[in-house]
PDB file of N, CA and C in Angstrom:
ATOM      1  N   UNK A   1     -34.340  73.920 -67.988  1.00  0.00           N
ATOM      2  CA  UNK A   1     -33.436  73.929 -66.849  1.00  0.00           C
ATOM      3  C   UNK A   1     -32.443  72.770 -67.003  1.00  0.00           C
ATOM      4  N   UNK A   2     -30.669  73.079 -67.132  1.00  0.00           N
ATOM      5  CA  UNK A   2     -30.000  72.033 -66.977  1.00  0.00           C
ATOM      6  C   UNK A   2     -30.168  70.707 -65.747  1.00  0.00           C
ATOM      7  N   UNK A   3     -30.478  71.743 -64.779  1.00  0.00           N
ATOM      8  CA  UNK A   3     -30.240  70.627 -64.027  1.00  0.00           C
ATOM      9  C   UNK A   3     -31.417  69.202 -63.981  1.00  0.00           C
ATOM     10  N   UNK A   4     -33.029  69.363 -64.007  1.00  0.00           N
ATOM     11  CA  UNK A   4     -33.308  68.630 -64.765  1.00  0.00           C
ATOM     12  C   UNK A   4     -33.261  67.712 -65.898  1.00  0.00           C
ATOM     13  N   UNK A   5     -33.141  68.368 -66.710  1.00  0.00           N
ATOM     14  CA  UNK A   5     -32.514  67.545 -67.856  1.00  0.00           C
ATOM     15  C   UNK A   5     -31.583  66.496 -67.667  1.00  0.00           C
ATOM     16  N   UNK A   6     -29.977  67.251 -66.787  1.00  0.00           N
ATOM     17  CA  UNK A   6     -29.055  65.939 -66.443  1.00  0.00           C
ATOM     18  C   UNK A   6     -29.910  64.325 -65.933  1.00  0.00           C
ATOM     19  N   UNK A   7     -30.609  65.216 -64.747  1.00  0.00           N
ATOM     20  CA  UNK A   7     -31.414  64.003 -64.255  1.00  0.00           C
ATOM     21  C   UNK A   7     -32.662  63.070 -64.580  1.00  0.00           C
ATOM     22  N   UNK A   8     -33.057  63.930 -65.700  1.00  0.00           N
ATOM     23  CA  UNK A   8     -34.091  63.006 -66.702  1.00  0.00           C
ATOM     24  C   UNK A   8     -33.554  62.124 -67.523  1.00  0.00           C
ATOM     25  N   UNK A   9     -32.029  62.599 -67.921  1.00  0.00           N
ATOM     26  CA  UNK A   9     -30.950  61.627 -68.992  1.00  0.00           C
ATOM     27  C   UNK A   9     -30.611  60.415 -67.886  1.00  0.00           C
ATOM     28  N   UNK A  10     -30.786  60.527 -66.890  1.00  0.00           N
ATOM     29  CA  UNK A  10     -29.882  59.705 -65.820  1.00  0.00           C
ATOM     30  C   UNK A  10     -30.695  58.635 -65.693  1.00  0.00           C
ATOM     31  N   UNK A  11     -32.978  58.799 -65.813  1.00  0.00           N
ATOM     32  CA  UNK A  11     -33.636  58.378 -65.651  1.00  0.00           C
ATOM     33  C   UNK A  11     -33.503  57.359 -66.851  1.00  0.00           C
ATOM     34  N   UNK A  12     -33.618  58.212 -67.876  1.00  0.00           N
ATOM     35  CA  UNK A  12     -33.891  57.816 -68.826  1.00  0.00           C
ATOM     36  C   UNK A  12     -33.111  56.177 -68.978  1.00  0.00           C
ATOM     37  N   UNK A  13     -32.097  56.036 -68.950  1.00  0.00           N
ATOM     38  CA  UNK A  13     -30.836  55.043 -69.342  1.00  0.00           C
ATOM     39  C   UNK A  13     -31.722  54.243 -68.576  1.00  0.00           C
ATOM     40  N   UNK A  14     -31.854  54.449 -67.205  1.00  0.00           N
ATOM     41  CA  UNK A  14     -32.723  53.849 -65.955  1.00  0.00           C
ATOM     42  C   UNK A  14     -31.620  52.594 -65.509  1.00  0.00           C
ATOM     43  N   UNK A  15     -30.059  52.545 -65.757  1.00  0.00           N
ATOM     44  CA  UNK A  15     -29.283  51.620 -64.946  1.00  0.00           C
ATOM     45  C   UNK A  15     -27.367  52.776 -64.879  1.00  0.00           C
ATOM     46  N   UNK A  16     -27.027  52.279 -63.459  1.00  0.00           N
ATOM     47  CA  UNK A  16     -26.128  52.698 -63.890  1.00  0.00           C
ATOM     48  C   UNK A  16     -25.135  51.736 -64.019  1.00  0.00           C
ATOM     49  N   UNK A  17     -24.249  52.534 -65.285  1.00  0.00           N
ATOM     50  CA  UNK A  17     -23.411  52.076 -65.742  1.00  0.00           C
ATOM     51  C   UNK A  17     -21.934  52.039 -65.304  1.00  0.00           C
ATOM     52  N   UNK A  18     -21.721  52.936 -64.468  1.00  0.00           N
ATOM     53  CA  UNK A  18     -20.276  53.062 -64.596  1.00  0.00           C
ATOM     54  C   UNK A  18     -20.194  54.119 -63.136  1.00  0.00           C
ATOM     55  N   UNK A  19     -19.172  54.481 -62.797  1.00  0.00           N
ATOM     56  CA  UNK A  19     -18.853  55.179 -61.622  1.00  0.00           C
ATOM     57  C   UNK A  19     -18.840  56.667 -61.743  1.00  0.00           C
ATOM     58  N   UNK A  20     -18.830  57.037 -63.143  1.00  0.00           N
ATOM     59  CA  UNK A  20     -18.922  58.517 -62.820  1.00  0.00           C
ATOM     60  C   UNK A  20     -21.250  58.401 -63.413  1.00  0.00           C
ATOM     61  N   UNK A  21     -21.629  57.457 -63.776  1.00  0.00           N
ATOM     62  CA  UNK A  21     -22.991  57.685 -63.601  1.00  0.00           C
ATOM     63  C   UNK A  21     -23.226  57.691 -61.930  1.00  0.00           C
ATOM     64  N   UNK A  22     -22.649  56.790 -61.401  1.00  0.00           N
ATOM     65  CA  UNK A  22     -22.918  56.547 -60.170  1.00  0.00           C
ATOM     66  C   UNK A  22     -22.827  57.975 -59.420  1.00  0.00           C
ATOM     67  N   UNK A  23     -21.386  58.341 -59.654  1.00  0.00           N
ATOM     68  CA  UNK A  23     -21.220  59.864 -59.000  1.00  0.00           C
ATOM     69  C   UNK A  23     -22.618  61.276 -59.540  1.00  0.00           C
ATOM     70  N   UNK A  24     -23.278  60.763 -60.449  1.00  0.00           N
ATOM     71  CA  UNK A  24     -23.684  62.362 -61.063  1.00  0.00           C
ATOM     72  C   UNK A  24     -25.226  61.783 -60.842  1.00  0.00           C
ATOM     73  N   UNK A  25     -25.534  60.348 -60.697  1.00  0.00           N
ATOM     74  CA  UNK A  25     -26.876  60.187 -59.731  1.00  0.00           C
ATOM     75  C   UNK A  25     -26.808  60.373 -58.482  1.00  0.00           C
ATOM     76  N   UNK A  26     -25.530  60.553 -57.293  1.00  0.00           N
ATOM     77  CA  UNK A  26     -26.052  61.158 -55.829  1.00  0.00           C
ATOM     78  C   UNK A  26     -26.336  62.307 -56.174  1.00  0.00           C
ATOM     79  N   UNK A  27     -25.326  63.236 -57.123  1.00  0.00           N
ATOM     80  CA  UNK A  27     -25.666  64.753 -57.264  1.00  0.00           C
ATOM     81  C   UNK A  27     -27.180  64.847 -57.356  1.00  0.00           C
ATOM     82  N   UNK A  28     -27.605  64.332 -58.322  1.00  0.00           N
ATOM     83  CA  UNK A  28     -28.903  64.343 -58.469  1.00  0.00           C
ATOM     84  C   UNK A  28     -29.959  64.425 -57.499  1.00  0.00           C
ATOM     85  N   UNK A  29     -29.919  63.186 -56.647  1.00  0.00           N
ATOM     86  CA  UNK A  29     -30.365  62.949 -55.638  1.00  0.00           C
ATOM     87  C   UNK A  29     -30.203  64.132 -54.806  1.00  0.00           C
ATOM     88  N   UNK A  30     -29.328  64.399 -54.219  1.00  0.00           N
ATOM     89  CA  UNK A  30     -28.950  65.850 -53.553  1.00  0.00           C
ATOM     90  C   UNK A  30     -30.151  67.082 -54.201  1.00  0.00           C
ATOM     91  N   UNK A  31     -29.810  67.067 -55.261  1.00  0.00           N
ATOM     92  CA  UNK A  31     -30.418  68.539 -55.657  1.00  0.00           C
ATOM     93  C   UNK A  31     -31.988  68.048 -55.975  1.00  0.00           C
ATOM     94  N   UNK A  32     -32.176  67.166 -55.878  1.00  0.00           N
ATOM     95  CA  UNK A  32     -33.859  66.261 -56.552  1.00  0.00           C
ATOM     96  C   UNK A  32     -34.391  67.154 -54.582  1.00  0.00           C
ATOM     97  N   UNK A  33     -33.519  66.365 -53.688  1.00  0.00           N
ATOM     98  CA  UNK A  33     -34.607  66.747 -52.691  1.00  0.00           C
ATOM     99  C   UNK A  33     -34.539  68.359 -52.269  1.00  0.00           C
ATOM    100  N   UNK A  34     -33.150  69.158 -52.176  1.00  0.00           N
ATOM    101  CA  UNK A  34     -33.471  70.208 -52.178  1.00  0.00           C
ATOM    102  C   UNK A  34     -34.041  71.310 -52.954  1.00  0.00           C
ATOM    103  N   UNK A  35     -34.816  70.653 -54.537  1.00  0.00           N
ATOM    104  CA  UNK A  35     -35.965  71.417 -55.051  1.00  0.00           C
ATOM    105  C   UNK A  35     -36.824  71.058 -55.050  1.00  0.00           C
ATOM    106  N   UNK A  36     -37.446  69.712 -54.246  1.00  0.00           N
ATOM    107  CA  UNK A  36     -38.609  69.094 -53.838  1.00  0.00           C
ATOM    108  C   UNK A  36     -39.232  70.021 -52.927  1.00  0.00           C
ATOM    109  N   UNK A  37     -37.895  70.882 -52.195  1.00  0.00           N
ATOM    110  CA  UNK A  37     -38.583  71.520 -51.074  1.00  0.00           C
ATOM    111  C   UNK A  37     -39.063  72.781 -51.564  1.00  0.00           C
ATOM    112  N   UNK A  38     -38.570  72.998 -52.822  1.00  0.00           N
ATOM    113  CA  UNK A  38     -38.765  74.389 -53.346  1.00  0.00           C
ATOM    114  C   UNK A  38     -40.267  74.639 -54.414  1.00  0.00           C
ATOM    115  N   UNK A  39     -40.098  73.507 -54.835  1.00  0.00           N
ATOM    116  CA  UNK A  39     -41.201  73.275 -55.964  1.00  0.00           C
ATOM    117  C   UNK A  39     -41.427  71.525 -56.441  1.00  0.00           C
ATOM    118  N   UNK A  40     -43.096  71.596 -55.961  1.00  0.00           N
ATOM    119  CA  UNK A  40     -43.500  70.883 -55.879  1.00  0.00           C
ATOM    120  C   UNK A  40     -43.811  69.484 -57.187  1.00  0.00           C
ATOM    121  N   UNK A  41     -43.312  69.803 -58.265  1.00  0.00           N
ATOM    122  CA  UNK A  41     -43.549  69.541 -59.443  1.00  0.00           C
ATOM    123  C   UNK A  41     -41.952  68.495 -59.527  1.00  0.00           C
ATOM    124  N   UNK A  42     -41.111  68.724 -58.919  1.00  0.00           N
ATOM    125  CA  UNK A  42     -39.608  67.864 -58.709  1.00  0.00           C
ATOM    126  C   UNK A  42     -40.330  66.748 -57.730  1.00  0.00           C
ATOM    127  N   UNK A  43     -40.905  66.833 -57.207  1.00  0.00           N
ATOM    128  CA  UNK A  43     -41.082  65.486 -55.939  1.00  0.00           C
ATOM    129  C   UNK A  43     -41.892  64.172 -56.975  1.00  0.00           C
ATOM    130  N   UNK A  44     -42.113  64.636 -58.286  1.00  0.00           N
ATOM    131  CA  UNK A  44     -42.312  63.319 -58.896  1.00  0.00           C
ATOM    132  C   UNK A  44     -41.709  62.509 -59.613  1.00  0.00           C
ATOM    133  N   UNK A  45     -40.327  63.547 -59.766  1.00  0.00           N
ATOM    134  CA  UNK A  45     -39.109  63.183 -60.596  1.00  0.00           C
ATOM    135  C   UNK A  45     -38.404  62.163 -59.599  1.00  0.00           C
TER     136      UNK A  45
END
């Protein structure tokens, strides 16, 4: 699944760097909790 992935790369670095990291970790955030609600296996990400 892309969208994981983006946000495991985002983990991964584990700082942000710059303003468009900044921008594509809220995305993240956003979509982290609305598939937390979907599947339970995202709420540890």
């Amino acid at each position: 699944m892309t969208i994981q992935f983006d946000i495991l790369q985002l983990i991964e670095v584990g700082k942000i760097q710059n303003e468009l990291d900044f921008e594509r970790a809220l995305i993240a955030d956003r979509k982290l909790r609305i598939l937390s609600k979907e599947n339970s296996n995202t709420k540890t990400v």
